[in-house]
PDBML (XML) file of the C-alpha atoms, coordinates in Angstrom:
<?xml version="1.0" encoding="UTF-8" ?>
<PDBx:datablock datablockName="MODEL"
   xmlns:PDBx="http://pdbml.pdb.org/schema/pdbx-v50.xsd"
   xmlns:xsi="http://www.w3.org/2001/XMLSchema-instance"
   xsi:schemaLocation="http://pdbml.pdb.org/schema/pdbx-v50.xsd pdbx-v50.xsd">
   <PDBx:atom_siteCategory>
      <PDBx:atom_site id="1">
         <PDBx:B_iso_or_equiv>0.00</PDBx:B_iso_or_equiv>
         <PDBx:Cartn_x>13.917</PDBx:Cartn_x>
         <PDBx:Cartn_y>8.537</PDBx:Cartn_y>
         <PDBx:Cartn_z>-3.342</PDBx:Cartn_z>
         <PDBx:auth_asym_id>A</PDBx:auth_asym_id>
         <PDBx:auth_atom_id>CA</PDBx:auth_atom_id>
         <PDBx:auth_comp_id>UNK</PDBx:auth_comp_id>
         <PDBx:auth_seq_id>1</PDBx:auth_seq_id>
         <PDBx:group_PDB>ATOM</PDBx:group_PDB>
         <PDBx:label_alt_id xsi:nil="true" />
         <PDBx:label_asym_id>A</PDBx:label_asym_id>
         <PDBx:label_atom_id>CA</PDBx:label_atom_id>
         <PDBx:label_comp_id>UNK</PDBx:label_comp_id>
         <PDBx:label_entity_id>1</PDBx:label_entity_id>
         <PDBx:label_seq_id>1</PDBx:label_seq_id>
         <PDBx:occupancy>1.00</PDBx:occupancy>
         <PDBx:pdbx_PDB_model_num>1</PDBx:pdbx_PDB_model_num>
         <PDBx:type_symbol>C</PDBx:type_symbol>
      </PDBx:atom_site>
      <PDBx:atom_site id="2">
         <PDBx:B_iso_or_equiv>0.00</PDBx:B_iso_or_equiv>
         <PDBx:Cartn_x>12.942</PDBx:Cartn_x>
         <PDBx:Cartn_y>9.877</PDBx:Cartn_y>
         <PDBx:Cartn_z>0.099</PDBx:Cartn_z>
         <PDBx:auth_asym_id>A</PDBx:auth_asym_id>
         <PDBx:auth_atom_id>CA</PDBx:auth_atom_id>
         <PDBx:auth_comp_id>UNK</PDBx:auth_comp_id>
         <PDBx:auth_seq_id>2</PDBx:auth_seq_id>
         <PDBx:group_PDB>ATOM</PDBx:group_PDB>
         <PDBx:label_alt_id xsi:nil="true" />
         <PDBx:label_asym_id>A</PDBx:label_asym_id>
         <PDBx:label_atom_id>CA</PDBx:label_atom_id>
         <PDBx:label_comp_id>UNK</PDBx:label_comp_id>
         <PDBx:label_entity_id>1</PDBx:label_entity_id>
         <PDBx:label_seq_id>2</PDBx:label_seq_id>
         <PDBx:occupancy>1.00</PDBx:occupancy>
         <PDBx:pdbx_PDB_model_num>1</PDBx:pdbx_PDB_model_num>
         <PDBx:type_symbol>C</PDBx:type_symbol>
      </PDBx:atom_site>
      <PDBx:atom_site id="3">
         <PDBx:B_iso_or_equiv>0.00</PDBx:B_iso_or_equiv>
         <PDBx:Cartn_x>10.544</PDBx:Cartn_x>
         <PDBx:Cartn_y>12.305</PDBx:Cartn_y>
         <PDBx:Cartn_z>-0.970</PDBx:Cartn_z>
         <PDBx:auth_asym_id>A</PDBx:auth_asym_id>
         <PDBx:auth_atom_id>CA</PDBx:auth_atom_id>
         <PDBx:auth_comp_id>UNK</PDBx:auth_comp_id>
         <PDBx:auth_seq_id>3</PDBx:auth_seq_id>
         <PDBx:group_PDB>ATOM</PDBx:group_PDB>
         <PDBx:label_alt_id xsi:nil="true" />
         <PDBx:label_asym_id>A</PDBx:label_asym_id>
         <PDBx:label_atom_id>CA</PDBx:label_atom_id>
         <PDBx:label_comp_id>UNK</PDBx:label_comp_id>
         <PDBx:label_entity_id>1</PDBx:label_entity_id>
         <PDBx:label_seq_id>3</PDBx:label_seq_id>
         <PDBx:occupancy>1.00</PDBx:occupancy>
         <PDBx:pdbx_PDB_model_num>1</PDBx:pdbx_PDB_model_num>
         <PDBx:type_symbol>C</PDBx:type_symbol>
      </PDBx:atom_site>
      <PDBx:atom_site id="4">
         <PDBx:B_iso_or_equiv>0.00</PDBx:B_iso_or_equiv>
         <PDBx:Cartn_x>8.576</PDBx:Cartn_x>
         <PDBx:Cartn_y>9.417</PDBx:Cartn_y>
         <PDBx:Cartn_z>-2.179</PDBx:Cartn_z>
         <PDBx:auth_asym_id>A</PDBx:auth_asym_id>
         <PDBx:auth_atom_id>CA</PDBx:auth_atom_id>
         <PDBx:auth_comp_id>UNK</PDBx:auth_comp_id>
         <PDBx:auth_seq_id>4</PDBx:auth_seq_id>
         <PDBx:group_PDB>ATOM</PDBx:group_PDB>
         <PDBx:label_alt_id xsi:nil="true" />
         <PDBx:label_asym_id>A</PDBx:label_asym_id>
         <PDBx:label_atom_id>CA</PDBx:label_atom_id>
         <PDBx:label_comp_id>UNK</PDBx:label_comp_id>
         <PDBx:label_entity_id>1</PDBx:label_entity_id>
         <PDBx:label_seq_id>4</PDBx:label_seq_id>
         <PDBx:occupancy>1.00</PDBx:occupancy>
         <PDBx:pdbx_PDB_model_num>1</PDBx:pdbx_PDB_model_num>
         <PDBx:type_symbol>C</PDBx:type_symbol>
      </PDBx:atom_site>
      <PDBx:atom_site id="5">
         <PDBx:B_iso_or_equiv>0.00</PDBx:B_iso_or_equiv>
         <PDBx:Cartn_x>9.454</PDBx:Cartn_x>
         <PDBx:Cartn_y>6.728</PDBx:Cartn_y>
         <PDBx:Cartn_z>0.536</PDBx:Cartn_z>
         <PDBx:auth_asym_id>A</PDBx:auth_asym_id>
         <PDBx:auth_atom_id>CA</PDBx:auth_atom_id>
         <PDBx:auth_comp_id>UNK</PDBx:auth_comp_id>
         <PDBx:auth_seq_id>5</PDBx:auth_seq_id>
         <PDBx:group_PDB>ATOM</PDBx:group_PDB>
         <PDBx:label_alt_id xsi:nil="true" />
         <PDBx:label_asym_id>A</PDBx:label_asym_id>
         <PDBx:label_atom_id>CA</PDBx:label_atom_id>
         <PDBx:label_comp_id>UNK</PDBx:label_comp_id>
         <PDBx:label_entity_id>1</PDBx:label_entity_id>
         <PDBx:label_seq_id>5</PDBx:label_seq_id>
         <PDBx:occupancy>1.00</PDBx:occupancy>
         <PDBx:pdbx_PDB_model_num>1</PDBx:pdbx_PDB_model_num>
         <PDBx:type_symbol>C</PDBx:type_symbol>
      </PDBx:atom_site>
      <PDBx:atom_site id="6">
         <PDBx:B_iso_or_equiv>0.00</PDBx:B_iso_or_equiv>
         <PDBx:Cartn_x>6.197</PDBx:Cartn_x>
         <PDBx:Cartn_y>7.549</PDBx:Cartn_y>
         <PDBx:Cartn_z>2.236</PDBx:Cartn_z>
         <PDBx:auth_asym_id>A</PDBx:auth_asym_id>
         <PDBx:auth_atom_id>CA</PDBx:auth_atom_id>
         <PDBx:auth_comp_id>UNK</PDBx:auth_comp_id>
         <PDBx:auth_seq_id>6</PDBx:auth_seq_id>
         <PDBx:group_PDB>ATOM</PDBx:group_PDB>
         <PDBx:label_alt_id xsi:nil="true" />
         <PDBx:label_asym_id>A</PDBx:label_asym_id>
         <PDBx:label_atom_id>CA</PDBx:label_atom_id>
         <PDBx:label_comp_id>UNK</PDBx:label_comp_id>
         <PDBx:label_entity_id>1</PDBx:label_entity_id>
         <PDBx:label_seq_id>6</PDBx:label_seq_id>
         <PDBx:occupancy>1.00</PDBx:occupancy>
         <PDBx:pdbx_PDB_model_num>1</PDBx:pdbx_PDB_model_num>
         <PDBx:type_symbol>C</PDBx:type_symbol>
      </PDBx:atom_site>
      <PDBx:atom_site id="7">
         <PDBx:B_iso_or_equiv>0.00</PDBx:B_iso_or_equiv>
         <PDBx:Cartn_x>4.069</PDBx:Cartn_x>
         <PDBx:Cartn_y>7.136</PDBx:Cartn_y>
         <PDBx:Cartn_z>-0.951</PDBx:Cartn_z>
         <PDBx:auth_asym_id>A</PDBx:auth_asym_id>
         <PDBx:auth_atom_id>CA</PDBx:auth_atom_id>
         <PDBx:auth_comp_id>UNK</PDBx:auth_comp_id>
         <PDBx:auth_seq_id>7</PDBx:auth_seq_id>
         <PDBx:group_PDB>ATOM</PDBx:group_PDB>
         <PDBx:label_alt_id xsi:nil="true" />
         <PDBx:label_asym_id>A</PDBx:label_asym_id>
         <PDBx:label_atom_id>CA</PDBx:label_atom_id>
         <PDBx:label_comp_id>UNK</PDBx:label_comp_id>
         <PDBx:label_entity_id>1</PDBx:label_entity_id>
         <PDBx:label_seq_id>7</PDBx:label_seq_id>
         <PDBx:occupancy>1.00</PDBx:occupancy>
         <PDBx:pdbx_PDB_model_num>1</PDBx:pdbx_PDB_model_num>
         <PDBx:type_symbol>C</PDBx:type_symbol>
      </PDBx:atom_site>
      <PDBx:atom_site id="8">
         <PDBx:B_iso_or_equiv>0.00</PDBx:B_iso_or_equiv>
         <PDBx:Cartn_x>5.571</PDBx:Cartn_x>
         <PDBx:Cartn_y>4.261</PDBx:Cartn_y>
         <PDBx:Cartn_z>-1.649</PDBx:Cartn_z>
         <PDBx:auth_asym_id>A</PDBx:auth_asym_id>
         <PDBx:auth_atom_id>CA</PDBx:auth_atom_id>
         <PDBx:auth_comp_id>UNK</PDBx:auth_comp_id>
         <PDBx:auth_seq_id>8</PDBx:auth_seq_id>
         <PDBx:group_PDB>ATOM</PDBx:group_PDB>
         <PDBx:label_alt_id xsi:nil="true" />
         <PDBx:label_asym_id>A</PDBx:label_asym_id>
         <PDBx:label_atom_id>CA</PDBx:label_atom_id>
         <PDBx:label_comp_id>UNK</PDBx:label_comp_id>
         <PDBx:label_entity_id>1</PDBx:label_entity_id>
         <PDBx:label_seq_id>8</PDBx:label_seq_id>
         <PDBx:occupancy>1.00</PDBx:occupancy>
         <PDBx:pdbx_PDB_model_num>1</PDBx:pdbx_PDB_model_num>
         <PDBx:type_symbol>C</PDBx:type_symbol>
      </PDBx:atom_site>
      <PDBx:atom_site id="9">
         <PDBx:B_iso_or_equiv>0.00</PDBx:B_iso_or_equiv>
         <PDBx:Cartn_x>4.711</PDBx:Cartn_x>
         <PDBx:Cartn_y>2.680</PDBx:Cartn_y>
         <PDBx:Cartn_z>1.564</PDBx:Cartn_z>
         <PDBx:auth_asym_id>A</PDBx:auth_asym_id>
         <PDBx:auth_atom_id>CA</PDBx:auth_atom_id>
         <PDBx:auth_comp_id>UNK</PDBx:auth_comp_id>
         <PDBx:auth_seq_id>9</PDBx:auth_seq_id>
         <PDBx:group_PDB>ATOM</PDBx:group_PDB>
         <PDBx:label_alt_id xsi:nil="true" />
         <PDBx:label_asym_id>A</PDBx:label_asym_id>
         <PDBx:label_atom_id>CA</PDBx:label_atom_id>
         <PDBx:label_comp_id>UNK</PDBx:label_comp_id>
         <PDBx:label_entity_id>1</PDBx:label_entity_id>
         <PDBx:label_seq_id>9</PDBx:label_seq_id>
         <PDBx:occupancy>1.00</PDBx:occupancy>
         <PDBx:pdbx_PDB_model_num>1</PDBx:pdbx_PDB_model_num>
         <PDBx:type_symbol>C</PDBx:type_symbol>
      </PDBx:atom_site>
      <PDBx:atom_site id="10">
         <PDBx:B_iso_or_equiv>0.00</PDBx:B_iso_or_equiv>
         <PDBx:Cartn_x>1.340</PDBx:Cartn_x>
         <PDBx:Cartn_y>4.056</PDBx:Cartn_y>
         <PDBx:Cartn_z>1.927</PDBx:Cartn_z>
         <PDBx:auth_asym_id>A</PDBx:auth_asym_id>
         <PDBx:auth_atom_id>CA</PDBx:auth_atom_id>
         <PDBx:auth_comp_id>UNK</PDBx:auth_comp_id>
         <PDBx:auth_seq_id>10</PDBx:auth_seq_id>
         <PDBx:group_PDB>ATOM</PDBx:group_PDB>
         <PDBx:label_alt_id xsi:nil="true" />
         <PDBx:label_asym_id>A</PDBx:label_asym_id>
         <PDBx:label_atom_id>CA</PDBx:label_atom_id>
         <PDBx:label_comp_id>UNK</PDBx:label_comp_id>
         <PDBx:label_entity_id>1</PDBx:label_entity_id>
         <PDBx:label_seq_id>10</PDBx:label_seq_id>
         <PDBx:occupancy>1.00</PDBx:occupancy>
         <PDBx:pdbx_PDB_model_num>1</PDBx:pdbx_PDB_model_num>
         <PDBx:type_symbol>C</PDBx:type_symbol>
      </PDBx:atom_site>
      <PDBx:atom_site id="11">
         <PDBx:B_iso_or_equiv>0.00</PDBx:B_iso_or_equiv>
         <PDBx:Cartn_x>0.569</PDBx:Cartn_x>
         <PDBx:Cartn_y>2.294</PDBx:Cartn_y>
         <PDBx:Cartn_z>-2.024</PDBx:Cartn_z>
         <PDBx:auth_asym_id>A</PDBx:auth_asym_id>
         <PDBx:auth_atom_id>CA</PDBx:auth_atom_id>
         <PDBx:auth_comp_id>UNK</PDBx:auth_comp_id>
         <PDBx:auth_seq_id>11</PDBx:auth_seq_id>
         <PDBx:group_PDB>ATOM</PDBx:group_PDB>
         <PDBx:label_alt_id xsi:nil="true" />
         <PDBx:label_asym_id>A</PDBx:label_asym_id>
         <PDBx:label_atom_id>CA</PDBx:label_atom_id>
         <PDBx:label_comp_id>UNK</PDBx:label_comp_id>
         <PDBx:label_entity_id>1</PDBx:label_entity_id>
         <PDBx:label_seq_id>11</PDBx:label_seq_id>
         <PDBx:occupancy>1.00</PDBx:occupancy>
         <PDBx:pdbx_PDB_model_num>1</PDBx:pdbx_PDB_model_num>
         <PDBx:type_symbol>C</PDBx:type_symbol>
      </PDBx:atom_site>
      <PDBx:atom_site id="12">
         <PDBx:B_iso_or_equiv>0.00</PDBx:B_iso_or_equiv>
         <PDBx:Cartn_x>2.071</PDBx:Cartn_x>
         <PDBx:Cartn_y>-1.014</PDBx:Cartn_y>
         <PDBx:Cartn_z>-0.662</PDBx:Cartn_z>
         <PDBx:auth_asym_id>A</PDBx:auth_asym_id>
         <PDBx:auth_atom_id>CA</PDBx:auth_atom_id>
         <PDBx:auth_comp_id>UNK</PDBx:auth_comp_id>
         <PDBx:auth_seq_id>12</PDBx:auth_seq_id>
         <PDBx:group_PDB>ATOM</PDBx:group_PDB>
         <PDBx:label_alt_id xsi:nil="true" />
         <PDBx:label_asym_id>A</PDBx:label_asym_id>
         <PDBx:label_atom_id>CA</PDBx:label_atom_id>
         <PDBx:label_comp_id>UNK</PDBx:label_comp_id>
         <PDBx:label_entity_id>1</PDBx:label_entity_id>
         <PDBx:label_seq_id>12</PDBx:label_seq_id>
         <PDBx:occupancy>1.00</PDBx:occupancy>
         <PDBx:pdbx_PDB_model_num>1</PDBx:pdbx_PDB_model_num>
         <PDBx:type_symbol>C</PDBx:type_symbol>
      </PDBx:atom_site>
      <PDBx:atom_site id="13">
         <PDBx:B_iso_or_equiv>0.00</PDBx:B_iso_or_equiv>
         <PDBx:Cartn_x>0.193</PDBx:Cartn_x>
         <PDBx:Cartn_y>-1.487</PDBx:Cartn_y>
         <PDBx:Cartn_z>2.512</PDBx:Cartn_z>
         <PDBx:auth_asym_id>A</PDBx:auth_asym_id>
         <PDBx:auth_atom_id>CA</PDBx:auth_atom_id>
         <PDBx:auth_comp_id>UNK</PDBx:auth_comp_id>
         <PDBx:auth_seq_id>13</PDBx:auth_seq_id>
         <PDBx:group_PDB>ATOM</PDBx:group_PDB>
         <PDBx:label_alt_id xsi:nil="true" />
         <PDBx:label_asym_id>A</PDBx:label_asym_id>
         <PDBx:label_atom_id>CA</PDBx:label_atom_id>
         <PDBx:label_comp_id>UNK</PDBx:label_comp_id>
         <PDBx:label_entity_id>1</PDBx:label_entity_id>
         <PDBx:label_seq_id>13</PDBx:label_seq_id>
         <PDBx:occupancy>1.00</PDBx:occupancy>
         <PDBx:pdbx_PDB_model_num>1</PDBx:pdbx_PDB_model_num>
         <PDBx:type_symbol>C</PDBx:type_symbol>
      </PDBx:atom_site>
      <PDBx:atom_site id="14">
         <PDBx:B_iso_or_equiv>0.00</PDBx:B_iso_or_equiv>
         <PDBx:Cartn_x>-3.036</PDBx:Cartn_x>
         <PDBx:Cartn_y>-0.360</PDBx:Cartn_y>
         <PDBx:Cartn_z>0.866</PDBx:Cartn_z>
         <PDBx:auth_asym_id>A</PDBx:auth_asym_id>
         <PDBx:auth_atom_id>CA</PDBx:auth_atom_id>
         <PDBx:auth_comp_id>UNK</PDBx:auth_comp_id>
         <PDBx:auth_seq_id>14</PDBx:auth_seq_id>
         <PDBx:group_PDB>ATOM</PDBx:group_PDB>
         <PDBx:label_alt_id xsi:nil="true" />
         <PDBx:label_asym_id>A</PDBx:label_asym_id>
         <PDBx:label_atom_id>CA</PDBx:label_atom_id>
         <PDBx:label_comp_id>UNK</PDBx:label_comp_id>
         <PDBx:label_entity_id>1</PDBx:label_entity_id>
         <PDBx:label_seq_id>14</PDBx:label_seq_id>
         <PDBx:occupancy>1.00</PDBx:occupancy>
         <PDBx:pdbx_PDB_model_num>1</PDBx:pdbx_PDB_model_num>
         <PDBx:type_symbol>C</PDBx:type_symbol>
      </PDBx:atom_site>
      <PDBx:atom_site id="15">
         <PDBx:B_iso_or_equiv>0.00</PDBx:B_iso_or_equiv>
         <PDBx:Cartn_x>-2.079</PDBx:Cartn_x>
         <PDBx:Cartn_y>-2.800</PDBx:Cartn_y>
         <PDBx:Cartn_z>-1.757</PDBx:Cartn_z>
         <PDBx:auth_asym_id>A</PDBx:auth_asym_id>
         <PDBx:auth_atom_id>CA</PDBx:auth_atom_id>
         <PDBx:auth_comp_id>UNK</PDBx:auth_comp_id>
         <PDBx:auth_seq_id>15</PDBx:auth_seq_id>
         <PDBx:group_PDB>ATOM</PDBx:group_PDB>
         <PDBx:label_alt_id xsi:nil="true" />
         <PDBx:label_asym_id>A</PDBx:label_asym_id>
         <PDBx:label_atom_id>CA</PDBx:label_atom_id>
         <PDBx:label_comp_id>UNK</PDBx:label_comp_id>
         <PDBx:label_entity_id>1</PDBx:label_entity_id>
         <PDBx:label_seq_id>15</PDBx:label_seq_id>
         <PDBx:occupancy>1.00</PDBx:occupancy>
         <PDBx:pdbx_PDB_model_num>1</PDBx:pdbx_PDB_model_num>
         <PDBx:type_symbol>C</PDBx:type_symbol>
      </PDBx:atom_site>
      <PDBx:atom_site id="16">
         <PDBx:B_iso_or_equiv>0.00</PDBx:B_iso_or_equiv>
         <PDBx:Cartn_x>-2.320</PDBx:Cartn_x>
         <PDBx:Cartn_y>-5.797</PDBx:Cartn_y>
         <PDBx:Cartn_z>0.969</PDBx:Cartn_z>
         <PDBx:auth_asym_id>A</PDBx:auth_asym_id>
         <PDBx:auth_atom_id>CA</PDBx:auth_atom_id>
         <PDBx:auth_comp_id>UNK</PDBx:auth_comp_id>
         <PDBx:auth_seq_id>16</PDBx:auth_seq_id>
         <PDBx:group_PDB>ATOM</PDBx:group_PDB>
         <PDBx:label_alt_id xsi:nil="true" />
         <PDBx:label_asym_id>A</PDBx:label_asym_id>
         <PDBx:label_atom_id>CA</PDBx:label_atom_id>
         <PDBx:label_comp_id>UNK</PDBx:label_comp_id>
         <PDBx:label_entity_id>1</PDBx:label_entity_id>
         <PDBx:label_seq_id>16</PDBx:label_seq_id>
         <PDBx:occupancy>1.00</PDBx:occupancy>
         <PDBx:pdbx_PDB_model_num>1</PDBx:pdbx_PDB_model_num>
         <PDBx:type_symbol>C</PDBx:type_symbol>
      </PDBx:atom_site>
      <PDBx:atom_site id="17">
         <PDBx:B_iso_or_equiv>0.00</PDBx:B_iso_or_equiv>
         <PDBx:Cartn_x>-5.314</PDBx:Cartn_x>
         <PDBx:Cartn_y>-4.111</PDBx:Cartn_y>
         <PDBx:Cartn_z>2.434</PDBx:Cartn_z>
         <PDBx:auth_asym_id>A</PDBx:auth_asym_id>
         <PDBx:auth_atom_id>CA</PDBx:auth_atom_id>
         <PDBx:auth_comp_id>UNK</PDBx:auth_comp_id>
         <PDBx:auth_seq_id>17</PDBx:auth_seq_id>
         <PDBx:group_PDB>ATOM</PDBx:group_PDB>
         <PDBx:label_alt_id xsi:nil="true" />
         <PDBx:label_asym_id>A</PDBx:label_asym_id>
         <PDBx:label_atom_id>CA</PDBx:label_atom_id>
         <PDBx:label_comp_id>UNK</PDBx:label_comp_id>
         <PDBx:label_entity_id>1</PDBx:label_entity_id>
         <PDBx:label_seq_id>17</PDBx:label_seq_id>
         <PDBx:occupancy>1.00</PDBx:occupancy>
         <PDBx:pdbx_PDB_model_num>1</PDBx:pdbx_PDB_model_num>
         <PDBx:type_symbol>C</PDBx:type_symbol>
      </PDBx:atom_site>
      <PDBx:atom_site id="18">
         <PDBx:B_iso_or_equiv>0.00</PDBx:B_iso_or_equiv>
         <PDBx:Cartn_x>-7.109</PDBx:Cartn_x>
         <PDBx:Cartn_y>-4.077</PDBx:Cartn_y>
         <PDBx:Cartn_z>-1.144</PDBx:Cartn_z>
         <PDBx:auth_asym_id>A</PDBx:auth_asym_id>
         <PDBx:auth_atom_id>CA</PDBx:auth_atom_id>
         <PDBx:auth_comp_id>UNK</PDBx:auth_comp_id>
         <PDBx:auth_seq_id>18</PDBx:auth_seq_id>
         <PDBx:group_PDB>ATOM</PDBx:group_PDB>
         <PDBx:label_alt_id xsi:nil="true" />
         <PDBx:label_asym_id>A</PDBx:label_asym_id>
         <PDBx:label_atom_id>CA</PDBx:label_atom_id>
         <PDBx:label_comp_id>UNK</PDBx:label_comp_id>
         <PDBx:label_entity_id>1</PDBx:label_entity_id>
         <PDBx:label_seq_id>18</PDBx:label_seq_id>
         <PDBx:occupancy>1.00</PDBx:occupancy>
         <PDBx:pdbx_PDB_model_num>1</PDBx:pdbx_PDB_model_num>
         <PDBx:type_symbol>C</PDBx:type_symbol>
      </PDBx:atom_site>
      <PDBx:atom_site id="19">
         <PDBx:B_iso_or_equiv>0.00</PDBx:B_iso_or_equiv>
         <PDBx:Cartn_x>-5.793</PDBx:Cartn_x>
         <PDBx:Cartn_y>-7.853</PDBx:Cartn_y>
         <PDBx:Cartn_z>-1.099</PDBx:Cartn_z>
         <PDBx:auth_asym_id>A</PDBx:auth_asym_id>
         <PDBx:auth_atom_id>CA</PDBx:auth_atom_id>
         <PDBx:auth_comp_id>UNK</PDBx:auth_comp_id>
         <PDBx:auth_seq_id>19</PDBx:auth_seq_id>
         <PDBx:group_PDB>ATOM</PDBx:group_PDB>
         <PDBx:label_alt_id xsi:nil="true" />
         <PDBx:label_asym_id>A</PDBx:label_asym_id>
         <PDBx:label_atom_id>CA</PDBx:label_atom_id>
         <PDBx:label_comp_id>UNK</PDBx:label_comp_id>
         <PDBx:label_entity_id>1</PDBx:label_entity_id>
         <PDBx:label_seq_id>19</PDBx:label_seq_id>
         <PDBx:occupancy>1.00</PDBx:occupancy>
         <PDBx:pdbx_PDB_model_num>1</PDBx:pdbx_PDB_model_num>
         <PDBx:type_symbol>C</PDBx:type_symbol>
      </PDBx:atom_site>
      <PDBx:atom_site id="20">
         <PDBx:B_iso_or_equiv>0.00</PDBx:B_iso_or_equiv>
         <PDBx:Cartn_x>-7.902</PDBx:Cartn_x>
         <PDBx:Cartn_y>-8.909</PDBx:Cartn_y>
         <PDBx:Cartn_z>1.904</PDBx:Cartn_z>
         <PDBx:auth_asym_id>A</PDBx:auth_asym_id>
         <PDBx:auth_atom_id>CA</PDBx:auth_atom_id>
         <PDBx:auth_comp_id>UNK</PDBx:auth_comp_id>
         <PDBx:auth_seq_id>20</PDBx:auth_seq_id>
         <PDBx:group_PDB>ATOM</PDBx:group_PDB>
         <PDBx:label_alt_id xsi:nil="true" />
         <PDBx:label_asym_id>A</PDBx:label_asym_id>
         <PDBx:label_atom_id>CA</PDBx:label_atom_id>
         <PDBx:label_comp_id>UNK</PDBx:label_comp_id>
         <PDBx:label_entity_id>1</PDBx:label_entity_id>
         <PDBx:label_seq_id>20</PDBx:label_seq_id>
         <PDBx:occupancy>1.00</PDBx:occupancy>
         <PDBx:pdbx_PDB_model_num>1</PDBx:pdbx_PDB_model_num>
         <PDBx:type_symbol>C</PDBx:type_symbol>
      </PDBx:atom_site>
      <PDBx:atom_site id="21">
         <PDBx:B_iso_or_equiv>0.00</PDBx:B_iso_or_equiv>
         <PDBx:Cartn_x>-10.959</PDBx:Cartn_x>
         <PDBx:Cartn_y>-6.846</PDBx:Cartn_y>
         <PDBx:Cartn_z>1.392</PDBx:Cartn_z>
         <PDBx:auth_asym_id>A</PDBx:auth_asym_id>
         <PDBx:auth_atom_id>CA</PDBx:auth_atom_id>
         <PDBx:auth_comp_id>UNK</PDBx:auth_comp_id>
         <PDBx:auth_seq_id>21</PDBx:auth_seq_id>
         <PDBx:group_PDB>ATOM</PDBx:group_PDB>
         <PDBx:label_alt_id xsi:nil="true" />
         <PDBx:label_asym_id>A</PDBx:label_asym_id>
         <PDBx:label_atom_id>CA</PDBx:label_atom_id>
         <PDBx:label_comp_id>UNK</PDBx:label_comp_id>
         <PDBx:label_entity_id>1</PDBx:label_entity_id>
         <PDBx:label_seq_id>21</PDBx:label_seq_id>
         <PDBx:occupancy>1.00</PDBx:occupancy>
         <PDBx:pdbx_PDB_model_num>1</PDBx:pdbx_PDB_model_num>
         <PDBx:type_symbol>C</PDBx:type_symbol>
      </PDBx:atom_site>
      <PDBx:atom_site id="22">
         <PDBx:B_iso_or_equiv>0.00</PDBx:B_iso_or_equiv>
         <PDBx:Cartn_x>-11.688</PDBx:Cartn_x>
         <PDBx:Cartn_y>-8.515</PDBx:Cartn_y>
         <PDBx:Cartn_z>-2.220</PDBx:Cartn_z>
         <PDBx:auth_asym_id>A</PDBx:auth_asym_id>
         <PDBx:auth_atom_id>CA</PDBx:auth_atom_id>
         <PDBx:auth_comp_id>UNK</PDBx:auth_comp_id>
         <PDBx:auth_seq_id>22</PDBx:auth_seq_id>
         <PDBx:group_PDB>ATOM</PDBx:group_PDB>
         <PDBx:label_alt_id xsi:nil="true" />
         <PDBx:label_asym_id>A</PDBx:label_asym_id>
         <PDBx:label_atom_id>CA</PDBx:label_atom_id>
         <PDBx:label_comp_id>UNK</PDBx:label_comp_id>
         <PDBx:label_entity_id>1</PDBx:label_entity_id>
         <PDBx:label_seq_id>22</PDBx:label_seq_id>
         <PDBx:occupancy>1.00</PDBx:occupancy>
         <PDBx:pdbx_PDB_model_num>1</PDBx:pdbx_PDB_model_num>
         <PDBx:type_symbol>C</PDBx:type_symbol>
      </PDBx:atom_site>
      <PDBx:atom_site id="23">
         <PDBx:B_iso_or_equiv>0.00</PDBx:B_iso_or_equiv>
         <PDBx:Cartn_x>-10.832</PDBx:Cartn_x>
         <PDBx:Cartn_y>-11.809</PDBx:Cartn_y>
         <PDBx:Cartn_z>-0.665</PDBx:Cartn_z>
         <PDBx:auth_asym_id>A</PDBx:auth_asym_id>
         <PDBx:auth_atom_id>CA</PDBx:auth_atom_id>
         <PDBx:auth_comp_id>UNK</PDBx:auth_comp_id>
         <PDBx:auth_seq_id>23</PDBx:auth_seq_id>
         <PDBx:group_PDB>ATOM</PDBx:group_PDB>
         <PDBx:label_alt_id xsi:nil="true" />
         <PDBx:label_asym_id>A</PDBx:label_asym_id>
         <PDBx:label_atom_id>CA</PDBx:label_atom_id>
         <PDBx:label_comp_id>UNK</PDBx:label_comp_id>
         <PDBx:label_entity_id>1</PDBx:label_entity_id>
         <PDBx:label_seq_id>23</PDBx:label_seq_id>
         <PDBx:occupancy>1.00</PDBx:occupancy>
         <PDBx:pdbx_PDB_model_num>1</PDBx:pdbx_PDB_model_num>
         <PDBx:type_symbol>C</PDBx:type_symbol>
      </PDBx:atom_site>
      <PDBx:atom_site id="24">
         <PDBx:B_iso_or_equiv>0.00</PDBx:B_iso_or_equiv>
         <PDBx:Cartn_x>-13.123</PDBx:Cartn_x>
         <PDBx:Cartn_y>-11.262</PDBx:Cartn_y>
         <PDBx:Cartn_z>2.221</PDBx:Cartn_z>
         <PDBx:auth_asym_id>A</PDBx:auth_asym_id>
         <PDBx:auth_atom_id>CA</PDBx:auth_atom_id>
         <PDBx:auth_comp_id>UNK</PDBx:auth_comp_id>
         <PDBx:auth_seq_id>24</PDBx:auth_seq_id>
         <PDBx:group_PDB>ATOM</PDBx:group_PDB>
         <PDBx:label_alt_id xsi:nil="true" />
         <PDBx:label_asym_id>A</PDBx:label_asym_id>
         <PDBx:label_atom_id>CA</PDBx:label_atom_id>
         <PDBx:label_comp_id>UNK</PDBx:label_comp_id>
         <PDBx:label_entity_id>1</PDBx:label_entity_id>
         <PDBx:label_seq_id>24</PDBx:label_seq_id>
         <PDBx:occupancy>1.00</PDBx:occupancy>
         <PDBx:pdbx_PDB_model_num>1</PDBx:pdbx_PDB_model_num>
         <PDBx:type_symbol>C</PDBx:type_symbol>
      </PDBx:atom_site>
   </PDBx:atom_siteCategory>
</PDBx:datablock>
């Protein structure tokens, strides 16, 4: 849906970021 593309995106790379701040 592009009204939610961005959203989407944003939720994955904060995701990965969430990832590597509980591993670090």
């Amino acid at each position: 849906d592009p009204d939610t593309v961005e959203r989407d995106l944003v939720k994955l790379v904060l995701t990965v970021v969430e990832l590597l701040r509980q591993l670090m």
